[in-house]
N, C-alpha and C. Protein backbone atom coordinates (compact mmCIF):
# COMPACT_ATOMS: atom_id res chain seq x y z
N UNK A 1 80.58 83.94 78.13
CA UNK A 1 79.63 85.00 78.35
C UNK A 1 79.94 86.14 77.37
N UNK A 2 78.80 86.67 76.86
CA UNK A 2 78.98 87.85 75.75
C UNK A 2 79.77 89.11 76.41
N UNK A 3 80.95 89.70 75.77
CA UNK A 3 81.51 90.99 76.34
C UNK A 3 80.88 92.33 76.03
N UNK A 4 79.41 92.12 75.15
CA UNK A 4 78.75 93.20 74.99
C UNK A 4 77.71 93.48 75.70
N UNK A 5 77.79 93.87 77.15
CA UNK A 5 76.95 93.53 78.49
C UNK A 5 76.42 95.26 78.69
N UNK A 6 75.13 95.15 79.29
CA UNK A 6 74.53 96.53 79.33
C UNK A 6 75.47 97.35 81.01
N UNK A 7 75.12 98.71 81.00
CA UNK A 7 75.44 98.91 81.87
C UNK A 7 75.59 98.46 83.40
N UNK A 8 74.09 97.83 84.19
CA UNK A 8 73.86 97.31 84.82
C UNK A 8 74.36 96.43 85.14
N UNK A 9 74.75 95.34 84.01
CA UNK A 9 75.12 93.67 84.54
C UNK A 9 76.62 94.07 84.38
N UNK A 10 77.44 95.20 83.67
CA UNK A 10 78.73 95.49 84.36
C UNK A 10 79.13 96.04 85.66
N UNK A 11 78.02 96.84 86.24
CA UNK A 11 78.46 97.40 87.50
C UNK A 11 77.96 96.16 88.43
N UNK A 12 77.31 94.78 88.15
CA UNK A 12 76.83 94.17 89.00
C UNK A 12 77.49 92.93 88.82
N UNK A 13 78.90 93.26 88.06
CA UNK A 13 79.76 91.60 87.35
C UNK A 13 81.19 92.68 88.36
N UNK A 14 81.49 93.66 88.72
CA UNK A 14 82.57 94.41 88.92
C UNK A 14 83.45 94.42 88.12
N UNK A 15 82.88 94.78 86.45
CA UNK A 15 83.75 94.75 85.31
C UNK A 15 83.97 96.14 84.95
N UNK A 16 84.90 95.96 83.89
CA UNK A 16 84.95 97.65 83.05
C UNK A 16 85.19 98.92 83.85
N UNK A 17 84.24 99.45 83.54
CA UNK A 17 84.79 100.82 84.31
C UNK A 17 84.05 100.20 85.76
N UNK A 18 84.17 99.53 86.18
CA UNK A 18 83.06 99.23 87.79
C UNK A 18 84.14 98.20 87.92
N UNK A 19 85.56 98.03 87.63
CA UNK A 19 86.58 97.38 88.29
C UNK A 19 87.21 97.65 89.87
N UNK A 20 86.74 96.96 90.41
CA UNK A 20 87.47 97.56 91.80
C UNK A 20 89.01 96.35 92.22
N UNK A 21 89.22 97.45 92.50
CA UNK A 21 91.19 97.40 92.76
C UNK A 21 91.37 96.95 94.49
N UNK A 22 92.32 96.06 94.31
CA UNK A 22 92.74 95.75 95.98
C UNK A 22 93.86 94.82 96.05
N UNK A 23 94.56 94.13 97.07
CA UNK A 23 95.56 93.55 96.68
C UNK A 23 96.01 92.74 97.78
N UNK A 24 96.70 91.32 97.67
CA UNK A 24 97.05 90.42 98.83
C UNK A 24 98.18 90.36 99.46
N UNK A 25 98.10 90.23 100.57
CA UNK A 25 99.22 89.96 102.24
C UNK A 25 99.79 88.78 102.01
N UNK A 26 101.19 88.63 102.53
CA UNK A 26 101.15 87.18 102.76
C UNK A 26 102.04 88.03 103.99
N UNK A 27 101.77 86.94 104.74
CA UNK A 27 102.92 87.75 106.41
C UNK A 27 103.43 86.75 107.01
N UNK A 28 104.57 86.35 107.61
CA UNK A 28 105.09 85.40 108.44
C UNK A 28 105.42 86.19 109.67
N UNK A 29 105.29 85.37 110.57
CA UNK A 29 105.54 85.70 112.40
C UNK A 29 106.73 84.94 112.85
N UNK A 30 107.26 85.65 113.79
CA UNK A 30 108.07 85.24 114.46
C UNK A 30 107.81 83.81 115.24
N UNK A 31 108.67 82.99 115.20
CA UNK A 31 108.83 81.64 115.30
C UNK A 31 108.27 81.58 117.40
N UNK A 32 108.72 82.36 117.86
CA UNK A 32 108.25 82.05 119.43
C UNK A 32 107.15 82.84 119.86
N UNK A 33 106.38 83.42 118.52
CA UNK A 33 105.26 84.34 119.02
C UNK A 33 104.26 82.99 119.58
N UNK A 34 103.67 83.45 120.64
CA UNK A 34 102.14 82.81 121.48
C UNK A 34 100.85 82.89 120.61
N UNK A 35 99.82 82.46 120.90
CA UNK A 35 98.45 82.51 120.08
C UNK A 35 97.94 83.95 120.36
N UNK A 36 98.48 84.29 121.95
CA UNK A 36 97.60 85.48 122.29
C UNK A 36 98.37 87.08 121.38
N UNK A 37 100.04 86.21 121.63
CA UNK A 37 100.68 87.61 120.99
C UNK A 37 99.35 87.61 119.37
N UNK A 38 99.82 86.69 118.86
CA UNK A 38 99.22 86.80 116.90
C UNK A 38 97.34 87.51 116.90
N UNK A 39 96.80 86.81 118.21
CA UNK A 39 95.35 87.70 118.39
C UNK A 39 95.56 88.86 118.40
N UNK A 40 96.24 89.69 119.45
CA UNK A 40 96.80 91.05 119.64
C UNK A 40 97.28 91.82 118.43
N UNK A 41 98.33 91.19 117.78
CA UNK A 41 98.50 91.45 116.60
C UNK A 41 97.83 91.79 115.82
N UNK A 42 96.44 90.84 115.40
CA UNK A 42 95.51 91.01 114.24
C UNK A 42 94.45 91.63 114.70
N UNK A 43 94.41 92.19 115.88
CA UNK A 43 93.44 93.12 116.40
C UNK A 43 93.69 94.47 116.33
N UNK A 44 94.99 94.42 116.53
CA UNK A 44 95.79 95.71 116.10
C UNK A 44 96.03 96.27 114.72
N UNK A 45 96.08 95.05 113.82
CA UNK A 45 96.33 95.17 112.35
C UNK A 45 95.17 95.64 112.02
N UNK A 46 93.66 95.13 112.06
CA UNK A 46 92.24 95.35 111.71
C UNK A 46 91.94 96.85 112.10
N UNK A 47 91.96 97.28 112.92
CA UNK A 47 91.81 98.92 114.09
C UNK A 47 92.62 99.27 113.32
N UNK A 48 94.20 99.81 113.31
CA UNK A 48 95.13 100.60 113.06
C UNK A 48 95.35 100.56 111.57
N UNK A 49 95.11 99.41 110.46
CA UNK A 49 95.73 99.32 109.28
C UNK A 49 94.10 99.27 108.64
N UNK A 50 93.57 98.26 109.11
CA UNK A 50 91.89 98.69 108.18
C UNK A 50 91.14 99.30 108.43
N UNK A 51 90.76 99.41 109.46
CA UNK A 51 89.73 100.70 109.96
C UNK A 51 89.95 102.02 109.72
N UNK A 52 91.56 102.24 110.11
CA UNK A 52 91.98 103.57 109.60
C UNK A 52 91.92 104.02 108.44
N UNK A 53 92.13 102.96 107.50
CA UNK A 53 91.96 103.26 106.49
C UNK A 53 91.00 103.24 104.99
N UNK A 54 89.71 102.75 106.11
CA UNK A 54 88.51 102.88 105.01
C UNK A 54 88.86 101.08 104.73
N UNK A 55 89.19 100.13 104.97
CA UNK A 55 89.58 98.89 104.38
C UNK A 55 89.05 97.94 105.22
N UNK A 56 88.98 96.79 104.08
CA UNK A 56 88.18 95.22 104.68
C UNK A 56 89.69 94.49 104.24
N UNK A 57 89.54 93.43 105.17
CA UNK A 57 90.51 92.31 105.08
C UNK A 57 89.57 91.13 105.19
N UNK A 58 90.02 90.25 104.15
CA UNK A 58 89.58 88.68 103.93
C UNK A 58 90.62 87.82 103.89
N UNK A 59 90.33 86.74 104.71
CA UNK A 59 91.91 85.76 104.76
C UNK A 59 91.97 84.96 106.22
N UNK A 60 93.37 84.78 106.25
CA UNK A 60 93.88 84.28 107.51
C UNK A 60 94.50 84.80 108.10
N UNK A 61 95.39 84.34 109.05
CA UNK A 61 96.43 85.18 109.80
C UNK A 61 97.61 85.14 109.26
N UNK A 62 97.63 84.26 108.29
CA UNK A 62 98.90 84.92 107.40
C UNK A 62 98.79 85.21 105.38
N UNK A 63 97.56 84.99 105.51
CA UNK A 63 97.22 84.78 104.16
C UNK A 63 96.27 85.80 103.77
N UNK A 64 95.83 86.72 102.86
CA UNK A 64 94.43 87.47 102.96
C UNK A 64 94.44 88.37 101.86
N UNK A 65 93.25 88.85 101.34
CA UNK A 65 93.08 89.94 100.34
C UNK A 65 92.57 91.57 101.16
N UNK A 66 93.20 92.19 100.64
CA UNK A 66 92.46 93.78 101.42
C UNK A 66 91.81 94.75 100.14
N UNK A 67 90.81 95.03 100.24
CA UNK A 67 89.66 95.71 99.63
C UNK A 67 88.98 97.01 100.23
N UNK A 68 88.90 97.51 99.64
CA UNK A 68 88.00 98.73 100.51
C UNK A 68 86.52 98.54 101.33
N UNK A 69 86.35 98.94 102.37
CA UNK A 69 85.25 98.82 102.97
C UNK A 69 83.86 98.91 102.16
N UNK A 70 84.00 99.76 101.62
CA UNK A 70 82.60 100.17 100.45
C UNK A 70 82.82 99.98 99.22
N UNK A 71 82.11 100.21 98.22
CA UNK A 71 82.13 100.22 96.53
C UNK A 71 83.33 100.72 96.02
N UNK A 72 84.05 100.17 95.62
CA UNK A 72 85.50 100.82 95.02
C UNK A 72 86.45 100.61 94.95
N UNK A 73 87.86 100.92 94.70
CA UNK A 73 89.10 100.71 95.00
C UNK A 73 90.16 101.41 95.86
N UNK A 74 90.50 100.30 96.59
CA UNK A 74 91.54 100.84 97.05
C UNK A 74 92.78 101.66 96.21
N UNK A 75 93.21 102.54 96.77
CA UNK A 75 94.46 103.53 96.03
C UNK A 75 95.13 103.06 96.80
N UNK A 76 96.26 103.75 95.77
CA UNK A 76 97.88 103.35 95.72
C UNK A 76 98.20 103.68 97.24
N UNK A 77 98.42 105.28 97.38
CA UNK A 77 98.20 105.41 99.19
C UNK A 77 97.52 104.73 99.90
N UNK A 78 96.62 104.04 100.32
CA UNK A 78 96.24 103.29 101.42
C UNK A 78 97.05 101.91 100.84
N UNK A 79 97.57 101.42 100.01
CA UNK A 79 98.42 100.15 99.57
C UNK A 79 99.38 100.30 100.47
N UNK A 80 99.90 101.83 100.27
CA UNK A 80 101.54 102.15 100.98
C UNK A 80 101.39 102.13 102.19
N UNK A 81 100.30 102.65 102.66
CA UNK A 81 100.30 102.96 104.14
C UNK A 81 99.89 101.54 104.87
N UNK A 82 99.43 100.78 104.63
CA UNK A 82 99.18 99.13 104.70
C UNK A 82 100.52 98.54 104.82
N UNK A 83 101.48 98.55 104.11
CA UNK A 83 102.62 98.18 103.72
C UNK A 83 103.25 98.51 105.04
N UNK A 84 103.59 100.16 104.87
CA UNK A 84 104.25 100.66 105.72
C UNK A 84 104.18 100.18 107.34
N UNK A 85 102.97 100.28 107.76
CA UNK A 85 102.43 99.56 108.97
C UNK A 85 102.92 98.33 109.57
N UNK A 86 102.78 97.33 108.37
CA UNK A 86 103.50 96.04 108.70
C UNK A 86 104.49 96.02 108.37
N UNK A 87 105.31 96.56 107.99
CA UNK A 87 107.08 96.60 108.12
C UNK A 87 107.21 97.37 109.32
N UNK A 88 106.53 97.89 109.90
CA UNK A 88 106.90 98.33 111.35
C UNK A 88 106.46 97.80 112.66
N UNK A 89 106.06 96.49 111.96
CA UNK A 89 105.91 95.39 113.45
C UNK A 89 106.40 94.50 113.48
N UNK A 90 107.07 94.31 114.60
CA UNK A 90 108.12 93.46 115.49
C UNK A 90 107.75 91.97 115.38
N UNK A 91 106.33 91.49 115.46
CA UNK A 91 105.71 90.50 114.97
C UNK A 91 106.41 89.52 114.19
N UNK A 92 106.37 90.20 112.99
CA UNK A 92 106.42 89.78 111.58
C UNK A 92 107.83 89.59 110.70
N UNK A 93 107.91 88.46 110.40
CA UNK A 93 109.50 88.19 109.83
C UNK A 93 109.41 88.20 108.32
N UNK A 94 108.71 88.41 107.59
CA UNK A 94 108.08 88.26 106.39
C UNK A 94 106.69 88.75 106.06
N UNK A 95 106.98 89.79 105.12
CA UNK A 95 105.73 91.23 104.79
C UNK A 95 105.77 90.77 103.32
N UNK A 96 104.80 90.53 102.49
CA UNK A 96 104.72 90.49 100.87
C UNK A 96 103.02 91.22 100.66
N UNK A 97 103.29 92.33 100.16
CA UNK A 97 102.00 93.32 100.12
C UNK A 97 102.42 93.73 98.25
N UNK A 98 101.03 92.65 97.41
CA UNK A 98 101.28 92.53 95.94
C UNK A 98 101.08 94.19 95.28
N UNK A 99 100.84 93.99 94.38
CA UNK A 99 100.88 95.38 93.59
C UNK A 99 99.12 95.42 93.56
N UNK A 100 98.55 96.37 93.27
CA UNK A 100 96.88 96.64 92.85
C UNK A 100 96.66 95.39 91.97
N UNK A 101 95.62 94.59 92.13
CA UNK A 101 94.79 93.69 91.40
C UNK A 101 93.67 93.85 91.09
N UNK A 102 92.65 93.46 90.24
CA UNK A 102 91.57 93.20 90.35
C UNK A 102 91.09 92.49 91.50
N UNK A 103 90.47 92.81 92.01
CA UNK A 103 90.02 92.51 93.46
C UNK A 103 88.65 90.78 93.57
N UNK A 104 88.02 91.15 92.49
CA UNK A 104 87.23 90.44 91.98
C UNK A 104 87.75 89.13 91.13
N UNK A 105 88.72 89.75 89.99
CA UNK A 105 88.95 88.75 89.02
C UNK A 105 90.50 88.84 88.85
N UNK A 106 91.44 88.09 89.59
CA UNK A 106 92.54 88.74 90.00
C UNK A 106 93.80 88.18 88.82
N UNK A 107 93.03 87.57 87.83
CA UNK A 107 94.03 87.31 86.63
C UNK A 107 93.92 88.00 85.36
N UNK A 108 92.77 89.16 85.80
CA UNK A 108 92.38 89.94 84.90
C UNK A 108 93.66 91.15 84.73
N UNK A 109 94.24 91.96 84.00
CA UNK A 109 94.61 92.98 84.03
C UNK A 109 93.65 94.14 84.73
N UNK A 110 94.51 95.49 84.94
CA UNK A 110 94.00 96.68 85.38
C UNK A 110 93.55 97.33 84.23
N UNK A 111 92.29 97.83 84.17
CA UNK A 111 92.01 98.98 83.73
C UNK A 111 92.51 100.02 83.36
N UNK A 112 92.85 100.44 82.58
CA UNK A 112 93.66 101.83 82.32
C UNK A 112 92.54 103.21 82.78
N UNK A 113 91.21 102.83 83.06
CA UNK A 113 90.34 103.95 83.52
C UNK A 113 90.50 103.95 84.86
N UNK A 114 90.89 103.01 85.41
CA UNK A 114 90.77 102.55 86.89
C UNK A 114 91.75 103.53 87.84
């Protein structure tokens, strides 16, 4: 595809300056947690870690990408505070929260406008 694209078909490809930023979970649980504890869990995670914070989660229950609710990128602060959250549950024996990605095209580099 040509990289000399009009404004439009960049903000509608989520390229260039219309890069939006977000970044993936991987989480492990405790070995004698129940189905209902891990529901509880991810009901709690969604309310307290995405909702609070303007954020969408896509994935599984141990696997997933987090993105901002609306047009844009997630910042570095809501990364940390995501982070922070799940290192403070009892749940979880294993927290891996990646660095900012392209959210869209995730082997792409970051933007330096971004």
């Amino acid at each position: 595809m040509a990289t000399n694209r009009s404004r439009r078909l960049r903000k509608k490809l989520c390229v260039d300056e219309f890069q939006e930023l977000g970044f993936e979970l991987k989480l492990g649980f405790k070995e004698d947690l129940d189905d209902e504890a891990i529901d509880a869990f991810l009901d709690a995670f969604l309310t307290e870690a995405m909702d609070a914070n303007g954020l969408d989660y896509v994935g599984g229950d141990d696997f997933g990408l987090v993105c901002l609710a609306n047009r844009g990128s997630v910042s570095e602060e809501q990364r940390a505070a995501v982070e922070a959250w799940l290192k403070g549950r009892s749940e979880l024996t294993e927290v891996e929260v990646s660095p900012l990605q392209d959210a869209w095209y995730p082997e792409k580099p970051i933007n330096a406008a971004v």
